[in-house]
C-alpha atoms as a PDB file:
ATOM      1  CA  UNK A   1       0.000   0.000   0.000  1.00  0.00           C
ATOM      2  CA  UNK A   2       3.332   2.703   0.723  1.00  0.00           C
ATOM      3  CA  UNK A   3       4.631   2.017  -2.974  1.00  0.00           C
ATOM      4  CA  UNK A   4       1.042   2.396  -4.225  1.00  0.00           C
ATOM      5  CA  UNK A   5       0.531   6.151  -2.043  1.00  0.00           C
ATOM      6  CA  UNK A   6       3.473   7.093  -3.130  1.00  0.00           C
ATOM      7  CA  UNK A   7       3.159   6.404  -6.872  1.00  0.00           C
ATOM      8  CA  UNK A   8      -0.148   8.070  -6.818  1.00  0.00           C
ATOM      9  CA  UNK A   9       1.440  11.107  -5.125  1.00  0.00           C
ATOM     10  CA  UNK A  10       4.486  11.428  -7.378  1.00  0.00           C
ATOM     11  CA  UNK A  11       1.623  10.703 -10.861  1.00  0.00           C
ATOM     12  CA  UNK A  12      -0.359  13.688  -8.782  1.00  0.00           C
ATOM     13  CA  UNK A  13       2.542  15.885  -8.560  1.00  0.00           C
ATOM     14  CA  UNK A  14       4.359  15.792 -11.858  1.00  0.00           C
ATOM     15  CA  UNK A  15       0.906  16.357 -13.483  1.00  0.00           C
ATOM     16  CA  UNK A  16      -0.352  18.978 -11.431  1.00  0.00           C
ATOM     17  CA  UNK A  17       2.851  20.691 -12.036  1.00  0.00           C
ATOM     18  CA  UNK A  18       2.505  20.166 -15.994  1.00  0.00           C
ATOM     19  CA  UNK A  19      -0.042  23.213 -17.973  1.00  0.00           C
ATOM     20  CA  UNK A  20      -2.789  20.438 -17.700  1.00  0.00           C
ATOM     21  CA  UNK A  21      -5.548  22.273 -16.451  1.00  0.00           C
ATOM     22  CA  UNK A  22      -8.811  23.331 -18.639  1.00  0.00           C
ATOM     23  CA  UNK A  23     -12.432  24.195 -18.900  1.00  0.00           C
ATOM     24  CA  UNK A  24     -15.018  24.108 -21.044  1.00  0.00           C
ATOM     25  CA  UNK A  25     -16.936  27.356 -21.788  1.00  0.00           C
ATOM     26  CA  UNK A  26     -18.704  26.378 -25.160  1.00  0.00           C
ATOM     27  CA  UNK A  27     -22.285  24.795 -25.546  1.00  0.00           C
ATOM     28  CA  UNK A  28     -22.582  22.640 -28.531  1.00  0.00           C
ATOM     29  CA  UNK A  29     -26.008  21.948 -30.185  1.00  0.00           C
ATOM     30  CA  UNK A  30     -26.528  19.350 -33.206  1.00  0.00           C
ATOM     31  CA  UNK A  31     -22.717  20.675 -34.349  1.00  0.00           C
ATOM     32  CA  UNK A  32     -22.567  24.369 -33.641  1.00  0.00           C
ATOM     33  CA  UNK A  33     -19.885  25.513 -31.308  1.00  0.00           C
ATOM     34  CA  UNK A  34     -21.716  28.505 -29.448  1.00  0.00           C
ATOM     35  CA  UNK A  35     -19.628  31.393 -28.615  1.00  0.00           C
ATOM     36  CA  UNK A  36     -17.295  30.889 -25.439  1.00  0.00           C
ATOM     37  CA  UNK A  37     -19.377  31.933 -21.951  1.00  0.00           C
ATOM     38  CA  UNK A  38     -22.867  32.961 -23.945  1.00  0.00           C
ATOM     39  CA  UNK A  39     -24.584  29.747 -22.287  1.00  0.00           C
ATOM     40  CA  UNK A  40     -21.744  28.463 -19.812  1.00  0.00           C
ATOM     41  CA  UNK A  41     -21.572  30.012 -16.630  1.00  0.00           C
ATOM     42  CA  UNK A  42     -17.942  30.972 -16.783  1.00  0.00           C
ATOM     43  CA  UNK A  43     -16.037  30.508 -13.069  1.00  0.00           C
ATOM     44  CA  UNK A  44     -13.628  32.685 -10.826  1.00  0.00           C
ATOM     45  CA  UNK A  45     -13.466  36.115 -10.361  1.00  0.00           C
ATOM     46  CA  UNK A  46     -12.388  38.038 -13.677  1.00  0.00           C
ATOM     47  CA  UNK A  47      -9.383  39.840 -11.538  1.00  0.00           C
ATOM     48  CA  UNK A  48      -9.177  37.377  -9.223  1.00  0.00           C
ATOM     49  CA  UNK A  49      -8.219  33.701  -8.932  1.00  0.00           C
ATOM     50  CA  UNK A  50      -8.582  30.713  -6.210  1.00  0.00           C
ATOM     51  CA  UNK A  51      -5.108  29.344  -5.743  1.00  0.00           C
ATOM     52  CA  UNK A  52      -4.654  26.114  -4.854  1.00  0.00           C
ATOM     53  CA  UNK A  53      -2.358  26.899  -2.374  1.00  0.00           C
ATOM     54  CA  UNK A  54      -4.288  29.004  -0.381  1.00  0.00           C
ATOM     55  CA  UNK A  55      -7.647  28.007   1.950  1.00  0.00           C
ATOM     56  CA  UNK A  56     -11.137  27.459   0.206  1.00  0.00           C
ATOM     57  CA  UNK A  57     -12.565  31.307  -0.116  1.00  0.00           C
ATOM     58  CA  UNK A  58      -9.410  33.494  -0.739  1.00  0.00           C
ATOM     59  CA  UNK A  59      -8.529  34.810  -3.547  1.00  0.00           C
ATOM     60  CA  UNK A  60      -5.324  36.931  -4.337  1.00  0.00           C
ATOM     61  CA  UNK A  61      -5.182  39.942  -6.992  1.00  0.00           C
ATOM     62  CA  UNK A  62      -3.596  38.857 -10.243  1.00  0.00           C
ATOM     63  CA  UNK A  63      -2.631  40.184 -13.456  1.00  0.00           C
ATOM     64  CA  UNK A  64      -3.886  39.189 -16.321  1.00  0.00           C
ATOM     65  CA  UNK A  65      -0.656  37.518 -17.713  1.00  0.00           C
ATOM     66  CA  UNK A  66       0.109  36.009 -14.032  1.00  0.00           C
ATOM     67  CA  UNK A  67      -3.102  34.145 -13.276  1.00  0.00           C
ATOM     68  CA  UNK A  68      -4.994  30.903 -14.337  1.00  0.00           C
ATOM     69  CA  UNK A  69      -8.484  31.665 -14.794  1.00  0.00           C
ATOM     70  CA  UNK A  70     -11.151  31.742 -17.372  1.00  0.00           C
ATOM     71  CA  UNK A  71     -12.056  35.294 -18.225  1.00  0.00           C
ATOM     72  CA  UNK A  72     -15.405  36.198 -20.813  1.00  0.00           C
ATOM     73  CA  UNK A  73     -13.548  39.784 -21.304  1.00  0.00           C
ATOM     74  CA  UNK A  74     -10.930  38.277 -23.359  1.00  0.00           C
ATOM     75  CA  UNK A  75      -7.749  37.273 -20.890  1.00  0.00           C
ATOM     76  CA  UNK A  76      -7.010  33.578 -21.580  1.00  0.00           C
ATOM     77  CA  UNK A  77      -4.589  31.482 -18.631  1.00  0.00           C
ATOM     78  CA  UNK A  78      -5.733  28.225 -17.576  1.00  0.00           C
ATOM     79  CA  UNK A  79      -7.817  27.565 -14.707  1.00  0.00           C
ATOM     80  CA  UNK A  80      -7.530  25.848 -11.446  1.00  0.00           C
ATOM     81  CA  UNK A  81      -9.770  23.187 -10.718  1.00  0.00           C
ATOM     82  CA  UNK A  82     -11.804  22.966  -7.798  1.00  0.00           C
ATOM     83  CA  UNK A  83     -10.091  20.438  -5.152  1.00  0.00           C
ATOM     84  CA  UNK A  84     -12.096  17.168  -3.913  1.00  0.00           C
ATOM     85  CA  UNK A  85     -12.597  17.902  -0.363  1.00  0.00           C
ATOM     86  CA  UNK A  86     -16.295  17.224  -0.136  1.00  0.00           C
ATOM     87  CA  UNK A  87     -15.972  17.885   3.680  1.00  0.00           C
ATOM     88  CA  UNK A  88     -15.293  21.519   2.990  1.00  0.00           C
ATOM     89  CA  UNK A  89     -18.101  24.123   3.722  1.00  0.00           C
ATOM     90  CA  UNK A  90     -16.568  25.696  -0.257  1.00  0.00           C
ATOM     91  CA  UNK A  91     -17.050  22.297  -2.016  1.00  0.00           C
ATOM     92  CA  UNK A  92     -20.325  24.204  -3.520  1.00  0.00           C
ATOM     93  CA  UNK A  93     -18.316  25.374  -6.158  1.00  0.00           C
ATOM     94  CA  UNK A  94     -18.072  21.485  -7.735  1.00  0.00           C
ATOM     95  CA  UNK A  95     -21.488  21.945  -8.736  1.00  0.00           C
ATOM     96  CA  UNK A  96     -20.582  24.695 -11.647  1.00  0.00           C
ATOM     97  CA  UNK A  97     -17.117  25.701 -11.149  1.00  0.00           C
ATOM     98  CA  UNK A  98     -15.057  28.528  -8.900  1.00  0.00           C
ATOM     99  CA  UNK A  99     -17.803  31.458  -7.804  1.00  0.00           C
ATOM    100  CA  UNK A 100     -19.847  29.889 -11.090  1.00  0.00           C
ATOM    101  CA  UNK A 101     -22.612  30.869  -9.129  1.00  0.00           C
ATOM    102  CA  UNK A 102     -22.067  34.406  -7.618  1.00  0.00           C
ATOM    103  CA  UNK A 103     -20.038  35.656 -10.572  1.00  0.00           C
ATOM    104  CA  UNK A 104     -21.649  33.695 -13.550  1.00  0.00           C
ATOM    105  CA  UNK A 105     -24.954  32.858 -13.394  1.00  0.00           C
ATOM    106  CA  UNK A 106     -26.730  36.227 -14.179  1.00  0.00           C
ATOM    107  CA  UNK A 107     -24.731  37.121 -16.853  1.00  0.00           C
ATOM    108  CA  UNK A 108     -25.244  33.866 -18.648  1.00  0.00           C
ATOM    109  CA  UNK A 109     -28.028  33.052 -21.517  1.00  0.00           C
ATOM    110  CA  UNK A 110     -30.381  30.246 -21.838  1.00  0.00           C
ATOM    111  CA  UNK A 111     -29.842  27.961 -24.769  1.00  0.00           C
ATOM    112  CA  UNK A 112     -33.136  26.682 -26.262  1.00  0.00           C
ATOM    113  CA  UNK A 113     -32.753  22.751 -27.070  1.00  0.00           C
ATOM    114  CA  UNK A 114     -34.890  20.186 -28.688  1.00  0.00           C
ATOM    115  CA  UNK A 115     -35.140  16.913 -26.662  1.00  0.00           C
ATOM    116  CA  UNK A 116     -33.446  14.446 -28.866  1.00  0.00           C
ATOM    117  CA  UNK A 117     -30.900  16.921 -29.734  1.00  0.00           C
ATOM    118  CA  UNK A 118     -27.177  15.968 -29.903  1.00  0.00           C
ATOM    119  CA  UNK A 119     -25.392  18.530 -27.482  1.00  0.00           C
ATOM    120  CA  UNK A 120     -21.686  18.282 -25.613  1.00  0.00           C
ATOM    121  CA  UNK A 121     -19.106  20.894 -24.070  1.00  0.00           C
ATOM    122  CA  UNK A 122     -16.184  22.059 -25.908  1.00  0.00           C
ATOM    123  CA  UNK A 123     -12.567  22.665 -24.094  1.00  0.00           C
ATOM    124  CA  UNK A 124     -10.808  26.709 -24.272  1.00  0.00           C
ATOM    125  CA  UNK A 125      -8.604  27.016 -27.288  1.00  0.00           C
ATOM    126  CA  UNK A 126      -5.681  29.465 -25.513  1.00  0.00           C
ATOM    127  CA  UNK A 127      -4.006  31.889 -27.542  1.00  0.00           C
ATOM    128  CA  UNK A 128      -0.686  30.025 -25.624  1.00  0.00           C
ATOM    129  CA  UNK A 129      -0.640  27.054 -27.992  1.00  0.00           C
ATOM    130  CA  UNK A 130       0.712  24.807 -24.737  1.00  0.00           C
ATOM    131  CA  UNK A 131      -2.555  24.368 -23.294  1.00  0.00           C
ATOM    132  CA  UNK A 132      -4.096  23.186 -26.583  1.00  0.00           C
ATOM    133  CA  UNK A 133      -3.562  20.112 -26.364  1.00  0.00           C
ATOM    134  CA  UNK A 134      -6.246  18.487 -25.143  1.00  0.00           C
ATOM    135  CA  UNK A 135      -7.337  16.998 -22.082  1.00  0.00           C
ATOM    136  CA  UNK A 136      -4.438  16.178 -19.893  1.00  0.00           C
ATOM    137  CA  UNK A 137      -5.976  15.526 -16.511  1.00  0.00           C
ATOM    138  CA  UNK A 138      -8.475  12.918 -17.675  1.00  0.00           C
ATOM    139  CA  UNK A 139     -10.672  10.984 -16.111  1.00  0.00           C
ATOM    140  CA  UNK A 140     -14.301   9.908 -16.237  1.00  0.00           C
ATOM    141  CA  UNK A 141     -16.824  12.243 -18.011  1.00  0.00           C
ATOM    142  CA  UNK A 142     -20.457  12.580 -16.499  1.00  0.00           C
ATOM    143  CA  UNK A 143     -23.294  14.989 -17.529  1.00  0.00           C
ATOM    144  CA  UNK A 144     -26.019  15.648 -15.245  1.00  0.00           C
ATOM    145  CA  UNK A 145     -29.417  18.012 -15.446  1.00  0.00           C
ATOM    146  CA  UNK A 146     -31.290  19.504 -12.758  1.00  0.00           C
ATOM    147  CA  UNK A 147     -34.679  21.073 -13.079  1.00  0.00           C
ATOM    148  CA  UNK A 148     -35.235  24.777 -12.826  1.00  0.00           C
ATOM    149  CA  UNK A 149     -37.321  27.568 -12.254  1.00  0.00           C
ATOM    150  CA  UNK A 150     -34.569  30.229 -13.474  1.00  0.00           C
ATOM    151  CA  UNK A 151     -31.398  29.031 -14.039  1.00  0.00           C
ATOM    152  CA  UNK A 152     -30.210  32.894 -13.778  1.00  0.00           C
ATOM    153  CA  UNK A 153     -31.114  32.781  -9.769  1.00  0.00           C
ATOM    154  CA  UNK A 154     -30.121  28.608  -9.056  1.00  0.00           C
ATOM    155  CA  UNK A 155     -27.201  28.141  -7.069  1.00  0.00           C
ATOM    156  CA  UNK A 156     -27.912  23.949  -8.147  1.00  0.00           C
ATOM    157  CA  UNK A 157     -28.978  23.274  -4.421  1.00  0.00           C
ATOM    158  CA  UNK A 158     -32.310  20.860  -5.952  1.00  0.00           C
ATOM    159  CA  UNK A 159     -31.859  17.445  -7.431  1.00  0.00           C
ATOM    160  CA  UNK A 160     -29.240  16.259 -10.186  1.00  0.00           C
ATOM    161  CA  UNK A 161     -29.903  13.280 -12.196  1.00  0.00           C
ATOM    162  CA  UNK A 162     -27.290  12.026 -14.814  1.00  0.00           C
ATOM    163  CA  UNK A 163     -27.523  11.770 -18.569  1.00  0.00           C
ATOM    164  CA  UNK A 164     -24.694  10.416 -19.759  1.00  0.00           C
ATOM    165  CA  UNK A 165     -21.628   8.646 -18.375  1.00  0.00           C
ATOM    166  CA  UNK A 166     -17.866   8.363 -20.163  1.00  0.00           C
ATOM    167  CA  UNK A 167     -15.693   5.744 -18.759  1.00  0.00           C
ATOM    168  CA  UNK A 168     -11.918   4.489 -19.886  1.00  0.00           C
ATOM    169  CA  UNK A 169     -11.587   2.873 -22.890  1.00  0.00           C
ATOM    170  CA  UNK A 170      -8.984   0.275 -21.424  1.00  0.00           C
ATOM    171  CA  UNK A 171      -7.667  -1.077 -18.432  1.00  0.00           C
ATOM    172  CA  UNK A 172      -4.988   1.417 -18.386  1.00  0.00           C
ATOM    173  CA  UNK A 173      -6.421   4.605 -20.421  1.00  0.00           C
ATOM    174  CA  UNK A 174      -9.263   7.148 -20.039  1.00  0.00           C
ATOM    175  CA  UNK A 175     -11.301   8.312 -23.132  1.00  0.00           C
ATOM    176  CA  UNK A 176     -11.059  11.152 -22.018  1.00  0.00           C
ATOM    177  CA  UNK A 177      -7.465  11.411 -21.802  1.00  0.00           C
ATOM    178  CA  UNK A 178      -6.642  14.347 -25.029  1.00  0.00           C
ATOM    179  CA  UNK A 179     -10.274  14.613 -25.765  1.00  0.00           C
ATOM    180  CA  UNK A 180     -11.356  18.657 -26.876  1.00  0.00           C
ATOM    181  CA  UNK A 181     -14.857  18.030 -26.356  1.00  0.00           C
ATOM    182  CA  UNK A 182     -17.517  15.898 -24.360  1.00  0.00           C
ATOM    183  CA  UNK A 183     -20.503  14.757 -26.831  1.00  0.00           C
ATOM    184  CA  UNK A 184     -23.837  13.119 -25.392  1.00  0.00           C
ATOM    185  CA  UNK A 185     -27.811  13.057 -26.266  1.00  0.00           C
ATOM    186  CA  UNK A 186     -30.445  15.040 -24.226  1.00  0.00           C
ATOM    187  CA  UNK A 187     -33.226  11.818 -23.597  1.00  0.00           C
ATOM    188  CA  UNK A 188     -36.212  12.134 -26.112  1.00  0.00           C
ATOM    189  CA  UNK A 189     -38.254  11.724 -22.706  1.00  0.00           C
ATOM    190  CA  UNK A 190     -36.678  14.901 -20.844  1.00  0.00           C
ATOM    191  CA  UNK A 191     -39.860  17.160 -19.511  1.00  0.00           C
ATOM    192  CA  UNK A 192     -39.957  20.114 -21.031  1.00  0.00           C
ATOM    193  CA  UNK A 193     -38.614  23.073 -19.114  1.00  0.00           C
ATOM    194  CA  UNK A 194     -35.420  24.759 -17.777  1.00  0.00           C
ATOM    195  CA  UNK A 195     -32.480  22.908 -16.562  1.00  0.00           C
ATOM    196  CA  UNK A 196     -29.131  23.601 -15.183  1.00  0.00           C
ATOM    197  CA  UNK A 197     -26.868  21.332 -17.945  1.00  0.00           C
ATOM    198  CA  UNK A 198     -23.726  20.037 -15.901  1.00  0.00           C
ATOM    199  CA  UNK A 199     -20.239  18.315 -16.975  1.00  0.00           C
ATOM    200  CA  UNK A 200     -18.277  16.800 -14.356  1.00  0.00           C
ATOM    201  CA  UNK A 201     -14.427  15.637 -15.386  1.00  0.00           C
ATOM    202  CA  UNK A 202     -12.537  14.570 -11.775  1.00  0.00           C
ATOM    203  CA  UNK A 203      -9.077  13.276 -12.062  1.00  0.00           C
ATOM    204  CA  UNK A 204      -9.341  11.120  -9.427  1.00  0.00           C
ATOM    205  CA  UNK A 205      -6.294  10.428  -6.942  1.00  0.00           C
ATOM    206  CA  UNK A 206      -5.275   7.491  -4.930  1.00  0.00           C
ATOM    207  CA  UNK A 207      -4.520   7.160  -1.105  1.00  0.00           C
ATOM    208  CA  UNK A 208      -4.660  10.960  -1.150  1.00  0.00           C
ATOM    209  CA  UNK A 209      -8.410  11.732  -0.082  1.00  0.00           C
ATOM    210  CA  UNK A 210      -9.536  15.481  -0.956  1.00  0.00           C
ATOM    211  CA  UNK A 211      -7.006  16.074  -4.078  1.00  0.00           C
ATOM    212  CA  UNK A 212      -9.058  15.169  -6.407  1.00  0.00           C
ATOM    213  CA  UNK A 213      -9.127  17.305  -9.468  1.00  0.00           C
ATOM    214  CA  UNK A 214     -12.547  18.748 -10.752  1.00  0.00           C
ATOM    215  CA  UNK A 215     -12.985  20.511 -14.206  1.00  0.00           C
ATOM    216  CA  UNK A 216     -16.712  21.375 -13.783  1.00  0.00           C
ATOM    217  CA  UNK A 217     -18.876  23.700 -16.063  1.00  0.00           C
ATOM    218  CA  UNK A 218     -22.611  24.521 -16.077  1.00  0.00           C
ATOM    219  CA  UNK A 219     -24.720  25.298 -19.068  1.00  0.00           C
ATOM    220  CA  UNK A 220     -28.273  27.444 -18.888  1.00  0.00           C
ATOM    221  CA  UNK A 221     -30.508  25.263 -21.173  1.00  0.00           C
ATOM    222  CA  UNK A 222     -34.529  25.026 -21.741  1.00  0.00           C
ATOM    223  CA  UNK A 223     -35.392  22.181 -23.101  1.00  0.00           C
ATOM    224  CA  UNK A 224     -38.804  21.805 -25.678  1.00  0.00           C
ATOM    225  CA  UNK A 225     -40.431  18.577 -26.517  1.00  0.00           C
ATOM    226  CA  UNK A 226     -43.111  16.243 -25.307  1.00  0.00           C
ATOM    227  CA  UNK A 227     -41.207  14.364 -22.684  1.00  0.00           C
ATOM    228  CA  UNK A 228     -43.325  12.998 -19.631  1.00  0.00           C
ATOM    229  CA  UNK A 229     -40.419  10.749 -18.431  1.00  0.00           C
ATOM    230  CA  UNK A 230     -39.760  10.800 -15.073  1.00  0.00           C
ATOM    231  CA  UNK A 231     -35.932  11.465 -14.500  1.00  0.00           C
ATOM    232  CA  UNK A 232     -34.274   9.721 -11.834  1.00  0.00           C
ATOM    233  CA  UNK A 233     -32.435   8.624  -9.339  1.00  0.00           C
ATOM    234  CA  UNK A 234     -31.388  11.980  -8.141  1.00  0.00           C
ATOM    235  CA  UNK A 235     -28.657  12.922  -5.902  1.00  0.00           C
ATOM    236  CA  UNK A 236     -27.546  16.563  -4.415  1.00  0.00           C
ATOM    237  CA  UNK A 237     -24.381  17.899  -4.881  1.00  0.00           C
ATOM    238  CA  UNK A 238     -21.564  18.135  -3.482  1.00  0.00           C
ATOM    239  CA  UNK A 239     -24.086  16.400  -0.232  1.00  0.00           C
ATOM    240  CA  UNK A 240     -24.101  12.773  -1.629  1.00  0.00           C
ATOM    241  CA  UNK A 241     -20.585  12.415  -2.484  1.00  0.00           C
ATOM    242  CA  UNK A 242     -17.435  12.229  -0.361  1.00  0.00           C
ATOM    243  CA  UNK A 243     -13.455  12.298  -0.750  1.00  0.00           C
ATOM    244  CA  UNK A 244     -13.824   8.087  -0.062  1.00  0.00           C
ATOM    245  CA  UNK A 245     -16.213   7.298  -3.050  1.00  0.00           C
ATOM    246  CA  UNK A 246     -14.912   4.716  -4.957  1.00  0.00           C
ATOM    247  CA  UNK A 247     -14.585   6.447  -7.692  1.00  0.00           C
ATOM    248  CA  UNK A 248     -13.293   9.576  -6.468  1.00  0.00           C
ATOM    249  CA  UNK A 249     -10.660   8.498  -4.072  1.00  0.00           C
ATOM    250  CA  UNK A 250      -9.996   5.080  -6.061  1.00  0.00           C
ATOM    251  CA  UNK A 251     -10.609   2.774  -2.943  1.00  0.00           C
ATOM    252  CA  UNK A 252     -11.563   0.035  -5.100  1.00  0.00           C
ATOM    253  CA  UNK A 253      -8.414  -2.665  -4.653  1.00  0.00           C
ATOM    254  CA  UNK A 254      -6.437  -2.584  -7.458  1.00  0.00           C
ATOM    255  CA  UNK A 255      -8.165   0.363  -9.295  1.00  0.00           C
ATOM    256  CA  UNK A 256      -5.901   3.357  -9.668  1.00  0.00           C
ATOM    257  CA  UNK A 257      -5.281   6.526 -12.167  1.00  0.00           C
ATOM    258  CA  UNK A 258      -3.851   4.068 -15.105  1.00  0.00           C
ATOM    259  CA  UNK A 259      -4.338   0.700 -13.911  1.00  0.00           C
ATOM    260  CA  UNK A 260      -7.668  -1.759 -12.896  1.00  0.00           C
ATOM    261  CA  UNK A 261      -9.588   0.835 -14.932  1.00  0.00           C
ATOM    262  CA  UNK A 262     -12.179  -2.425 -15.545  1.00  0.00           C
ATOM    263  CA  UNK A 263     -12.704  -2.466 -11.898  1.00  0.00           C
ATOM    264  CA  UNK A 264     -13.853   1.561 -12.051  1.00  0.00           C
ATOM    265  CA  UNK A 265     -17.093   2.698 -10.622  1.00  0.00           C
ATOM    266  CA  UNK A 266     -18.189   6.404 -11.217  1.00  0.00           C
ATOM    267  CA  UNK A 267     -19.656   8.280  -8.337  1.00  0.00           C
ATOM    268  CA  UNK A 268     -23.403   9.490  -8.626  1.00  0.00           C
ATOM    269  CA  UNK A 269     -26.471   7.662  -9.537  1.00  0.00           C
ATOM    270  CA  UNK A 270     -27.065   5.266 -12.527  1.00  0.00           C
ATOM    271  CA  UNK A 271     -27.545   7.190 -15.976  1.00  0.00           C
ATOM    272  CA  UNK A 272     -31.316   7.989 -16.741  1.00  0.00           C
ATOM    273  CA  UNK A 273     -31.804   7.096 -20.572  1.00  0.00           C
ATOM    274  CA  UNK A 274     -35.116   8.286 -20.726  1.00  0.00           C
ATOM    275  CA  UNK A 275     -37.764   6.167 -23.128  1.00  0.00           C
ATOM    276  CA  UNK A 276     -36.439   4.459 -26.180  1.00  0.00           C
ATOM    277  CA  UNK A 277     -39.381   5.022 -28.284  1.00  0.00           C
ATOM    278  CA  UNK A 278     -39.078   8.875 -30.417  1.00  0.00           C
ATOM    279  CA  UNK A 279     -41.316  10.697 -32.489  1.00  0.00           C
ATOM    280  CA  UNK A 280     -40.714  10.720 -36.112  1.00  0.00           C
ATOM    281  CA  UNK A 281     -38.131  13.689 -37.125  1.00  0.00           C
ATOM    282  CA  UNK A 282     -36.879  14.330 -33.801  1.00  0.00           C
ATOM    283  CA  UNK A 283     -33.361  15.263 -34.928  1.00  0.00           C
ATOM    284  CA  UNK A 284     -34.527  17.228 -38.046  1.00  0.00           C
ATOM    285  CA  UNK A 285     -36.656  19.465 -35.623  1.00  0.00           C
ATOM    286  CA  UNK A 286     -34.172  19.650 -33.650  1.00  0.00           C
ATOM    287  CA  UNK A 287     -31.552  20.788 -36.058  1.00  0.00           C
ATOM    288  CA  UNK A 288     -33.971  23.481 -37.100  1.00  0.00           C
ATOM    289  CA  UNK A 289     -35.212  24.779 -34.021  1.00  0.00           C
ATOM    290  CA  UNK A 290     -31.519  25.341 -32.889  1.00  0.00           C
ATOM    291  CA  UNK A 291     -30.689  27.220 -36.370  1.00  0.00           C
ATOM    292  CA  UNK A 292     -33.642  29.532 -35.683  1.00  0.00           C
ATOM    293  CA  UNK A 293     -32.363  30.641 -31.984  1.00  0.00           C
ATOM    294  CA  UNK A 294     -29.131  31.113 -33.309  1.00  0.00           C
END
């Protein structure tokens, strides 16, 4: 168990050391790339940043070509993540990123989405052509949605049930792992209404409970269709998950960052598919009602 901690901690360092980290501030509907921030929630402070060497809820002043942060007016540095410590009264911010809420959420549109529609998150191209390449602290990819009465005023305190679930593609390798964007289905069954649209990507890290890496965004969609599904099971986040989930602090035996990835459980509920059954067209109407929002 020492060699194993202390392989994990030396992967953990070297990687967190390396430009790894990103975010993901476009919406993508049935192929178009929205602008960067116009339906994401973007997180941190604009002058500000959360470093990850300081406690949970400080920030220090940087400059724009010192810090790591995501920035709508046009600075581009790489962001930290937010740090697995589910015990911590600041582990709200895993639900849409650093201050997603409190800095993001009013200034963010709604996105207008067919059920049936094929949608995913696209990574931050950086002017600095290091960080472009791909995603370099992989792991697995989730999507979850929660139901809302204005996503402008939800700090994503109700129910979450997932979509969509993207595990490794070997016993040693994440699909993630390079990856520029996240692509998934909203379920033909989806009620109609507005939703919070989250992507979760934690790099998960063994024997070392509470450095877990998450790269967390939050979309503002309303969704139009004739669903009547019933979405579920639900969970509320960060409350039903902890630094010793199997699949955040990889407790399984045997199961680590590149190894026993067969063994790997995701945290969170099982995925909600929806119904099979569709109505006839769904992805032409789809297409079409997207083109005319946009």
């Amino acid at each position: 168990m020492a060699k194993t901690t202390f392989t994990s901690i030396a992967l953990f360092t070297l990687l967190h050391s390396a430009a790894a980290h990103y975010y993901f501030p476009h919406l993508i509907v049935n192929g178009i790339t929205t602008p960067e921030f116009k339906y994401v929630r973007y997180s941190s402070l604009p002058d500000h940043v959360h470093d990850h060497n300081l406690t949970f809820g400080q920030h220090r002043d940087v400059r724009p070509n010192e810090g790591d942060y995501s920035d709508p007016d046009g600075y581009t540095g790489k962001e930290y993540p937010v740090y697995g410590e589910f015990e911590d009264e600041y582990m709200t911010d895993v639900r849409c990123g650093r201050d997603a809420f409190a800095y993001g959420a009013a200034k963010t549109e709604t996105a207008t989405i067919v059920a049936g529609s094929a949608v995913g998150f696209r990574i931050k191209e950086f002017v600095d052509p290091q960080y472009n390449n791909g995603i370099f602290h992989p792991g697995p990819a989730q999507v979850y949605m929660s139901a809302s009465a204005d996503p402008a005023s939800d700090a994503g305190d109700g129910d979450w049930f997932k979509i969509y679930y993207l595990g490794p593609s070997s016993n040693t390798t994440w699909t993630t792992e390079r990856a520029t964007q996240i692509n998934f289905t909203i379920p033909l069954a989806t009620p109609p209404g507005a939703y919070l649209l989250r992507l979760e990507l934690p790099f998960p890290i063994k024997d070392w409970p509470g450095h877990s890496q998450w790269y967390v965004n939050c979309a503002h969609v309303r969704i139009v269709g004739d669903g009547t599904g019933t979405p579920g099971p639900t969970i509320r986040i960060p409350d039903d998950y902890t630094s010793f989930d199997e699949g955040i602090g990889l407790t399984t035996p045997g199961v680590d960052f590149n190894a026993g990835l067969e063994w790997y459980v995701p945290p969170g509920p099982a995925v909600w598919t929806g119904e099979e059954e569709g109505k006839e067209g769904a992805a032409e109407a789809a297409e079409a009602a997207w083109r005319r929002e946009v």
